[in-house]
PDB file of N, CA and C in Angstrom:
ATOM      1  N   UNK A   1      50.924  24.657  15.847  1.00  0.00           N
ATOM      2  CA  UNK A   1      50.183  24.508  17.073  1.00  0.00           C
ATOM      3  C   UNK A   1      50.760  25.388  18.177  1.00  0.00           C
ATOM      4  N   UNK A   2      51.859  25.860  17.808  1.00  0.00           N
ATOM      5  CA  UNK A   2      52.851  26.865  19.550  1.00  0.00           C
ATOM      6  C   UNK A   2      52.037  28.308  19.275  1.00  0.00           C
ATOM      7  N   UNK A   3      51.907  28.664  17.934  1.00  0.00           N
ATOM      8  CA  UNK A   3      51.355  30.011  17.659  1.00  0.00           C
ATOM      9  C   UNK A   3      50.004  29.750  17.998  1.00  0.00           C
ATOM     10  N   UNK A   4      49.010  28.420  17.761  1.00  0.00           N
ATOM     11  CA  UNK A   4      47.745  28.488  17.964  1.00  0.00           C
ATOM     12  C   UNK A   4      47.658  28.561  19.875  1.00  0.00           C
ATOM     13  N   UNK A   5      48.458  27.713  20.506  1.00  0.00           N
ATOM     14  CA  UNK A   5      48.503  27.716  22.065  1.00  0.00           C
ATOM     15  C   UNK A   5      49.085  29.026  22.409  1.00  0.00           C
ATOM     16  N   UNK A   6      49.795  29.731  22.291  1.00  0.00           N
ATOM     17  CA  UNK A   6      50.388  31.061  22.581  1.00  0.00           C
ATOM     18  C   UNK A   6      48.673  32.068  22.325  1.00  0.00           C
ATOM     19  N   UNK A   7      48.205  32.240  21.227  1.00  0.00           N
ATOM     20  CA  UNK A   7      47.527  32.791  20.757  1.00  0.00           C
ATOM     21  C   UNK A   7      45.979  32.843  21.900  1.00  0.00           C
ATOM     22  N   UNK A   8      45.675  31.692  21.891  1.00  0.00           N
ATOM     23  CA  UNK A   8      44.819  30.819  23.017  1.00  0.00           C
ATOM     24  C   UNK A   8      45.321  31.384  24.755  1.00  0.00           C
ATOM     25  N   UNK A   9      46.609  31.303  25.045  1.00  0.00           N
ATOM     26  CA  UNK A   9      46.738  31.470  26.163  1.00  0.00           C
ATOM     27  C   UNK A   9      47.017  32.991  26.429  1.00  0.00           C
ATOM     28  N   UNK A  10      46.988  33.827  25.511  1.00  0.00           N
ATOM     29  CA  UNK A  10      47.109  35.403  25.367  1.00  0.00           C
ATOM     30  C   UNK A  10      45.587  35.865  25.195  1.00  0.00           C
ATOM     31  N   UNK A  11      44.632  35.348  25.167  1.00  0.00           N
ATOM     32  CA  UNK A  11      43.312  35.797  24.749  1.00  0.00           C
ATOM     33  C   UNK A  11      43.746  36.878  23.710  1.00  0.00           C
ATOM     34  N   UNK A  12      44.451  36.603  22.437  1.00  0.00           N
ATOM     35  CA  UNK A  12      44.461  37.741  21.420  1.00  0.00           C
ATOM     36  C   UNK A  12      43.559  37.615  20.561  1.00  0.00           C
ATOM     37  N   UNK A  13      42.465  36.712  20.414  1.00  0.00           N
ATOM     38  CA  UNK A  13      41.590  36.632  19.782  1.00  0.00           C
ATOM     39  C   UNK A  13      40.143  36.942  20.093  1.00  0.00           C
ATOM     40  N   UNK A  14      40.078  37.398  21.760  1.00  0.00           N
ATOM     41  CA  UNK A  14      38.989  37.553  22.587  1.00  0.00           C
ATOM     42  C   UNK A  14      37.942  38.867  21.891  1.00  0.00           C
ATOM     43  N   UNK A  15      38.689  39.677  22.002  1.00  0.00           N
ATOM     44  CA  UNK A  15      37.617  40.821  21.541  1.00  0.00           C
ATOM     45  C   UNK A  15      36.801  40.672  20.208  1.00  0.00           C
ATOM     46  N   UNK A  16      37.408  40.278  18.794  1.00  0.00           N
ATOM     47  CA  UNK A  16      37.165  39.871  17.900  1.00  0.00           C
ATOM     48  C   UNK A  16      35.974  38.568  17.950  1.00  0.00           C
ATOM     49  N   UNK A  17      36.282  37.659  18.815  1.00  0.00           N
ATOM     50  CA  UNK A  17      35.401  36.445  18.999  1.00  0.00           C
ATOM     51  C   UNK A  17      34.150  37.129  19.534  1.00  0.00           C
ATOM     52  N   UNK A  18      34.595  38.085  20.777  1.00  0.00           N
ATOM     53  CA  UNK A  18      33.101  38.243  21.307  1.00  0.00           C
ATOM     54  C   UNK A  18      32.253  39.361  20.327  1.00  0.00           C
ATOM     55  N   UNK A  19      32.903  40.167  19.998  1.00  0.00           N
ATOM     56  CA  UNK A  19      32.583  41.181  18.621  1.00  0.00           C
ATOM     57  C   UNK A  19      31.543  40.294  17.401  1.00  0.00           C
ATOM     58  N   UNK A  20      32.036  38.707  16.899  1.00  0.00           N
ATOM     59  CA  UNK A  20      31.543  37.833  16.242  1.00  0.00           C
ATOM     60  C   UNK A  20      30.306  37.387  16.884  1.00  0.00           C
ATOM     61  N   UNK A  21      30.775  37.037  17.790  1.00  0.00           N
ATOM     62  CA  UNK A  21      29.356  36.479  18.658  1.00  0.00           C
ATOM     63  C   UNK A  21      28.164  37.377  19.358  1.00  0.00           C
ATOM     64  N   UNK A  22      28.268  38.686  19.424  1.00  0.00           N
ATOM     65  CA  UNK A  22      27.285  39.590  18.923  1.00  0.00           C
ATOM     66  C   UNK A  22      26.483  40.026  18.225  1.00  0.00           C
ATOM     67  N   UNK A  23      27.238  40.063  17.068  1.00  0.00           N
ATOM     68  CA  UNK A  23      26.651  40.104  16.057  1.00  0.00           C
ATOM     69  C   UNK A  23      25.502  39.018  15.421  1.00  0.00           C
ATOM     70  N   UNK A  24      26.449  37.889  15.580  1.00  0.00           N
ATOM     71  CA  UNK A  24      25.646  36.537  15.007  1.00  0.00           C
ATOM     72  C   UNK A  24      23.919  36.461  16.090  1.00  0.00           C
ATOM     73  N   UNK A  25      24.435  37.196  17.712  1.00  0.00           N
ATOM     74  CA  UNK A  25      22.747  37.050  18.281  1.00  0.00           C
ATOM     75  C   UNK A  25      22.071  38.120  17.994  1.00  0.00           C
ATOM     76  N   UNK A  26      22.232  38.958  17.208  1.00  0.00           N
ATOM     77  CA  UNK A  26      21.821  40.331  16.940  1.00  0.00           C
ATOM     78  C   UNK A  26      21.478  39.587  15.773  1.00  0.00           C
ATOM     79  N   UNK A  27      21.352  38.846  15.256  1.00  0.00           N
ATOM     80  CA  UNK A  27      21.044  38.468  13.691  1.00  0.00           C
ATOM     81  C   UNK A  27      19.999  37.635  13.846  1.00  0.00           C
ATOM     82  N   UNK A  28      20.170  37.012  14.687  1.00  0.00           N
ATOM     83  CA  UNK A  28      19.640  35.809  15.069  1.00  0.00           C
ATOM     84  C   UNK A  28      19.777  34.612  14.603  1.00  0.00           C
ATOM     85  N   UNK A  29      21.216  34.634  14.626  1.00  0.00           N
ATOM     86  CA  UNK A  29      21.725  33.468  13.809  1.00  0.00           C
ATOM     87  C   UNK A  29      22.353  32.117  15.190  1.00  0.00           C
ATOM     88  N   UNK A  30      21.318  31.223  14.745  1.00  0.00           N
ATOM     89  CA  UNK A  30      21.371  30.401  16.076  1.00  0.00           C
ATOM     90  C   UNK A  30      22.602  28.886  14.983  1.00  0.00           C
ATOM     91  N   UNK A  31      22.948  28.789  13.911  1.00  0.00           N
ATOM     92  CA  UNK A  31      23.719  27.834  13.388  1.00  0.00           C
ATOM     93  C   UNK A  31      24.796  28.091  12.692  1.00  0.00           C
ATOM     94  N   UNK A  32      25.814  27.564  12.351  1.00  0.00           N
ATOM     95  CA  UNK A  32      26.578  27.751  11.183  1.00  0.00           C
ATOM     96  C   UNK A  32      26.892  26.980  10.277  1.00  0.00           C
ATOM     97  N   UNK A  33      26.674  27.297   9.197  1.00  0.00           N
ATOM     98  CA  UNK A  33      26.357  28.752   8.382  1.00  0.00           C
ATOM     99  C   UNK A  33      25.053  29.191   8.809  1.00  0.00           C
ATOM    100  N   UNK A  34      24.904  30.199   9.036  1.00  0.00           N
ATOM    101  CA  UNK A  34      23.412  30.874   8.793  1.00  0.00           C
ATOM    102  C   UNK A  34      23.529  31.569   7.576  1.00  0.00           C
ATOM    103  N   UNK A  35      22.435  31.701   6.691  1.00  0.00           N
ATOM    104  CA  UNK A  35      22.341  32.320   5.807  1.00  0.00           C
ATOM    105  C   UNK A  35      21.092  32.852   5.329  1.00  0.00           C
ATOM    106  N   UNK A  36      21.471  34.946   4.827  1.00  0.00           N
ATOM    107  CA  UNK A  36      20.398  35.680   4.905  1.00  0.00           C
ATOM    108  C   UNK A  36      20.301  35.830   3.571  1.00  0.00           C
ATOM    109  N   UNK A  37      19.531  35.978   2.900  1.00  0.00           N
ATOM    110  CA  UNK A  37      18.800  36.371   1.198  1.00  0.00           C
ATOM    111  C   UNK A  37      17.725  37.237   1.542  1.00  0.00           C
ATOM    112  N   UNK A  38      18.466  38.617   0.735  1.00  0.00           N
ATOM    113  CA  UNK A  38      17.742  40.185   1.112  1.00  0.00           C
ATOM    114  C   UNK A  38      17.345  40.678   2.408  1.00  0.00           C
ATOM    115  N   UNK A  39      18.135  40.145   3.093  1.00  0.00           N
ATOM    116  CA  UNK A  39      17.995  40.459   4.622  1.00  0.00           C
ATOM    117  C   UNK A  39      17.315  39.759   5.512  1.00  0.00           C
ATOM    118  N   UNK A  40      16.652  38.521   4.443  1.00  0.00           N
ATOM    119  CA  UNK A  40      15.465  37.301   5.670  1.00  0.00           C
ATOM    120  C   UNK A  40      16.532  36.536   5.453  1.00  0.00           C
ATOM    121  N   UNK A  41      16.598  35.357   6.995  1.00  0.00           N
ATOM    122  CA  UNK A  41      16.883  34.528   7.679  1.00  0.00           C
ATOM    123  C   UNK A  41      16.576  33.412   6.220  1.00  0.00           C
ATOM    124  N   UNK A  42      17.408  32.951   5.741  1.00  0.00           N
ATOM    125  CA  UNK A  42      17.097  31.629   5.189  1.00  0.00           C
ATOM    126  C   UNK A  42      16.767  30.310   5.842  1.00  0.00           C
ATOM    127  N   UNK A  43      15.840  29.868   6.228  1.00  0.00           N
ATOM    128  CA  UNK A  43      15.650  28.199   6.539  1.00  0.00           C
ATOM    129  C   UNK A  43      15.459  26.943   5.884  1.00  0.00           C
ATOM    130  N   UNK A  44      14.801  27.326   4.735  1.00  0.00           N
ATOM    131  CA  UNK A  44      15.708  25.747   3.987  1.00  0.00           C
ATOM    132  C   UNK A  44      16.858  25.158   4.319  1.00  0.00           C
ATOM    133  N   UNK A  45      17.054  24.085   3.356  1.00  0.00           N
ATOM    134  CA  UNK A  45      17.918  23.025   3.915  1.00  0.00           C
ATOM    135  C   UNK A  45      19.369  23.776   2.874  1.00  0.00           C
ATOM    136  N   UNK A  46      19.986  23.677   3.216  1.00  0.00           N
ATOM    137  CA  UNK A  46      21.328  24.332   2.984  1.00  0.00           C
ATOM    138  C   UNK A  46      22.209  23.024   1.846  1.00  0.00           C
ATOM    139  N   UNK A  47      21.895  23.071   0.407  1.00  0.00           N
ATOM    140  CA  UNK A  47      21.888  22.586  -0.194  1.00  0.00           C
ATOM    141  C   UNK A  47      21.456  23.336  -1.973  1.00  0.00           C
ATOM    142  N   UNK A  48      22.563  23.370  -2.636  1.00  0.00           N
ATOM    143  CA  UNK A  48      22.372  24.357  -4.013  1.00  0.00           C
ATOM    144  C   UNK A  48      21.253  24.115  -4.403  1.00  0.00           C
ATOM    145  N   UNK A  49      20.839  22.955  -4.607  1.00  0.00           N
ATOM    146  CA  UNK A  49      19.012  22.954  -5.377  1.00  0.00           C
ATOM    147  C   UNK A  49      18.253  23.718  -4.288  1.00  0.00           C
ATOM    148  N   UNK A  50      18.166  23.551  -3.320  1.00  0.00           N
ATOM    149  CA  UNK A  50      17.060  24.182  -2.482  1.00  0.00           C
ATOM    150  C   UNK A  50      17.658  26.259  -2.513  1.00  0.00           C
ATOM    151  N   UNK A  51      18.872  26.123  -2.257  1.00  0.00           N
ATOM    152  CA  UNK A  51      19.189  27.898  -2.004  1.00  0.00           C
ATOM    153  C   UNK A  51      18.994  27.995  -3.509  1.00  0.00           C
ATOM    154  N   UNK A  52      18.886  27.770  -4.869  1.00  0.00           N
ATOM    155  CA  UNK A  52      19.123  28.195  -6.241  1.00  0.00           C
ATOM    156  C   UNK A  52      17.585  28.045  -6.209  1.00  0.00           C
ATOM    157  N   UNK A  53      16.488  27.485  -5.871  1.00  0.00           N
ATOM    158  CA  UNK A  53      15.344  27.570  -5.637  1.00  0.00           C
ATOM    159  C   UNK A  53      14.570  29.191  -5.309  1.00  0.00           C
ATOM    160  N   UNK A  54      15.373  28.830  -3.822  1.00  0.00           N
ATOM    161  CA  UNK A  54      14.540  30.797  -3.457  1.00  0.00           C
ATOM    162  C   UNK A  54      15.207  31.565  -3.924  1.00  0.00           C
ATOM    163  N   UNK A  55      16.603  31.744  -4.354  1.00  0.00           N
ATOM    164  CA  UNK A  55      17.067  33.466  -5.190  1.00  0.00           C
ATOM    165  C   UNK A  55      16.274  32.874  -6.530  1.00  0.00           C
ATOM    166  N   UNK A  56      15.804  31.907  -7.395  1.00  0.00           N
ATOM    167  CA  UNK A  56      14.721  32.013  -8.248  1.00  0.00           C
ATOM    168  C   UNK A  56      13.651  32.513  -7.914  1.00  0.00           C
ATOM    169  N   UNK A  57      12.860  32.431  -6.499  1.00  0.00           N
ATOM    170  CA  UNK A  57      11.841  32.390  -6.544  1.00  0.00           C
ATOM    171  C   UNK A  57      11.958  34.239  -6.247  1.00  0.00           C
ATOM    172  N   UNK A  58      12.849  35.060  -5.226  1.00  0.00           N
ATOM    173  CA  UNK A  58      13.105  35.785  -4.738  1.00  0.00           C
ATOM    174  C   UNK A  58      13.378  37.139  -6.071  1.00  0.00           C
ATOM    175  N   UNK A  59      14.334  36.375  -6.930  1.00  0.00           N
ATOM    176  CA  UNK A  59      15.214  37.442  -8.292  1.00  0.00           C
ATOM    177  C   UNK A  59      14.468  36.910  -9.501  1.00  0.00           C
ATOM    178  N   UNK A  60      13.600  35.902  -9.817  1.00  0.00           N
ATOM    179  CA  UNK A  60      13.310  35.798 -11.224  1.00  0.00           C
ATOM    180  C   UNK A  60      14.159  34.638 -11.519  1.00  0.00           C
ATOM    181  N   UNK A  61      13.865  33.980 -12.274  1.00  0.00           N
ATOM    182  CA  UNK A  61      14.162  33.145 -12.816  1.00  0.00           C
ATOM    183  C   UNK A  61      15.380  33.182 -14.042  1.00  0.00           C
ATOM    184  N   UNK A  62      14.902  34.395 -14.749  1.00  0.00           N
ATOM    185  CA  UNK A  62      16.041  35.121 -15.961  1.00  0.00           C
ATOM    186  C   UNK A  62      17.285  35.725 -15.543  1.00  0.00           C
ATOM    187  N   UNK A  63      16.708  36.602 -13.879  1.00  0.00           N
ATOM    188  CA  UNK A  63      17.686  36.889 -13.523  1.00  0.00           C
ATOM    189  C   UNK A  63      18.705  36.437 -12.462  1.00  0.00           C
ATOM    190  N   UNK A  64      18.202  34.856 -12.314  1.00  0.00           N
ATOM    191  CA  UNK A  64      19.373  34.231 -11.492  1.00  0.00           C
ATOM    192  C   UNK A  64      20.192  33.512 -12.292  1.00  0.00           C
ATOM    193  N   UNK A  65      19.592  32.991 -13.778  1.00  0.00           N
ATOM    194  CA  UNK A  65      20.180  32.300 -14.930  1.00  0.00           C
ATOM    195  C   UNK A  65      21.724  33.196 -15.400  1.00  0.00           C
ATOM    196  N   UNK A  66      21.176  34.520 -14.803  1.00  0.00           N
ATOM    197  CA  UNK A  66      22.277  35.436 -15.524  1.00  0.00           C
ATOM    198  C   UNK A  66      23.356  35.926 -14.550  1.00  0.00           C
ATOM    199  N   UNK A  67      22.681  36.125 -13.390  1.00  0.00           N
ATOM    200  CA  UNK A  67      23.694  35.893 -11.955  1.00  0.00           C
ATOM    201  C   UNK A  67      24.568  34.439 -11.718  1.00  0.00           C
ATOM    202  N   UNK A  68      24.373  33.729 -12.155  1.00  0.00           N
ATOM    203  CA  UNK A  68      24.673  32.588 -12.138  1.00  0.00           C
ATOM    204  C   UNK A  68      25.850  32.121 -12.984  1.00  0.00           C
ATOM    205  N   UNK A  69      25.745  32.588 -14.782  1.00  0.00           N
ATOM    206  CA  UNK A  69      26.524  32.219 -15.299  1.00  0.00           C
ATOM    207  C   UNK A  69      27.480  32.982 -14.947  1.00  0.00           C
ATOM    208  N   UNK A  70      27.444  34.013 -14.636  1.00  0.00           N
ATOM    209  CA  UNK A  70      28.508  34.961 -14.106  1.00  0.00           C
ATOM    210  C   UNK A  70      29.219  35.004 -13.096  1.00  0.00           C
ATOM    211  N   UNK A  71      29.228  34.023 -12.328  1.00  0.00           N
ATOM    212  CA  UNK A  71      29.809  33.223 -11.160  1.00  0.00           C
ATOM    213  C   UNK A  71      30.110  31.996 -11.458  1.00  0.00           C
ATOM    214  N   UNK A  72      30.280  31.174 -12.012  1.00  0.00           N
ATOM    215  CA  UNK A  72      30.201  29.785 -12.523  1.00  0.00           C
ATOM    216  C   UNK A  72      31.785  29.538 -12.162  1.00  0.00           C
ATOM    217  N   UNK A  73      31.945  28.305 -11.579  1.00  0.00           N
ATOM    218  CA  UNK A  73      33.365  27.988 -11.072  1.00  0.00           C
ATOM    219  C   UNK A  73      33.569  28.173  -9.842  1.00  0.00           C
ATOM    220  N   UNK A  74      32.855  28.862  -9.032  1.00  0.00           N
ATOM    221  CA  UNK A  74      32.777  29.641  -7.823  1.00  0.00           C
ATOM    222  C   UNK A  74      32.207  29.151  -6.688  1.00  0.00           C
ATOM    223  N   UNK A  75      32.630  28.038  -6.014  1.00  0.00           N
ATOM    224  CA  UNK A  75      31.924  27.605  -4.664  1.00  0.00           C
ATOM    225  C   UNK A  75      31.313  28.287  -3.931  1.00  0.00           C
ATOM    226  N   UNK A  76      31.568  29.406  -3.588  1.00  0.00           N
ATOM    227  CA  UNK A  76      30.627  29.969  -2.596  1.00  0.00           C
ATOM    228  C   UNK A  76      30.979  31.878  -3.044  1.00  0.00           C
ATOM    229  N   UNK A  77      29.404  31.956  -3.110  1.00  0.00           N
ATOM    230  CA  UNK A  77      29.054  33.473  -3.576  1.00  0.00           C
ATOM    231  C   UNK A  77      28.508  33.882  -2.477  1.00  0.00           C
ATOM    232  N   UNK A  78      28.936  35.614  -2.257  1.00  0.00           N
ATOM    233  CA  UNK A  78      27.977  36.231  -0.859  1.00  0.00           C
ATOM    234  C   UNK A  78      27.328  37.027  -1.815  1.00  0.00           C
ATOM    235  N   UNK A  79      26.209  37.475  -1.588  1.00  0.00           N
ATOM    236  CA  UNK A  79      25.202  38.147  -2.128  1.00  0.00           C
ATOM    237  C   UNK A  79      24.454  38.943  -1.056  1.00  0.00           C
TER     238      UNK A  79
END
């Protein structure tokens, strides 16, 4: 916590934060997580059946079966 209050009271994290927070309104990412699939804004409910839903509906069906096993073990994939 002395490195997190030092850190905090140095604004050494300022440029980077506001750099983040640019970006995210340039995206139009109003939550977190936001999450994009092929460059659209995902809005479903943020939940593996529903996101394993649209990269099916988005990549095929064969080819998310095969993206898939190939990640297996893997909490969280960026794509």
């Amino acid at each position: 916590m002395e490195r997190f209050g030092a850190d905090l009271s140095a604004h050494r994290h300022a440029e980077k934060i506001k750099k983040d927070v640019a970006g995210a309104l340039s995206s139009h990412a109003e939550t977190v997580p936001t999450l994009f699939i092929d460059g659209e804004r995902y809005r479903r409910a943020l939940n593996g059946t529903a996101i394993a839903e649209t990269l099916m509906q988005r990549i095929g069906a064969a080819n998310f079966a095969s993206a898939r096993a190939s990640v297996r073990g893997h909490s969280l994939v960026y794509i």
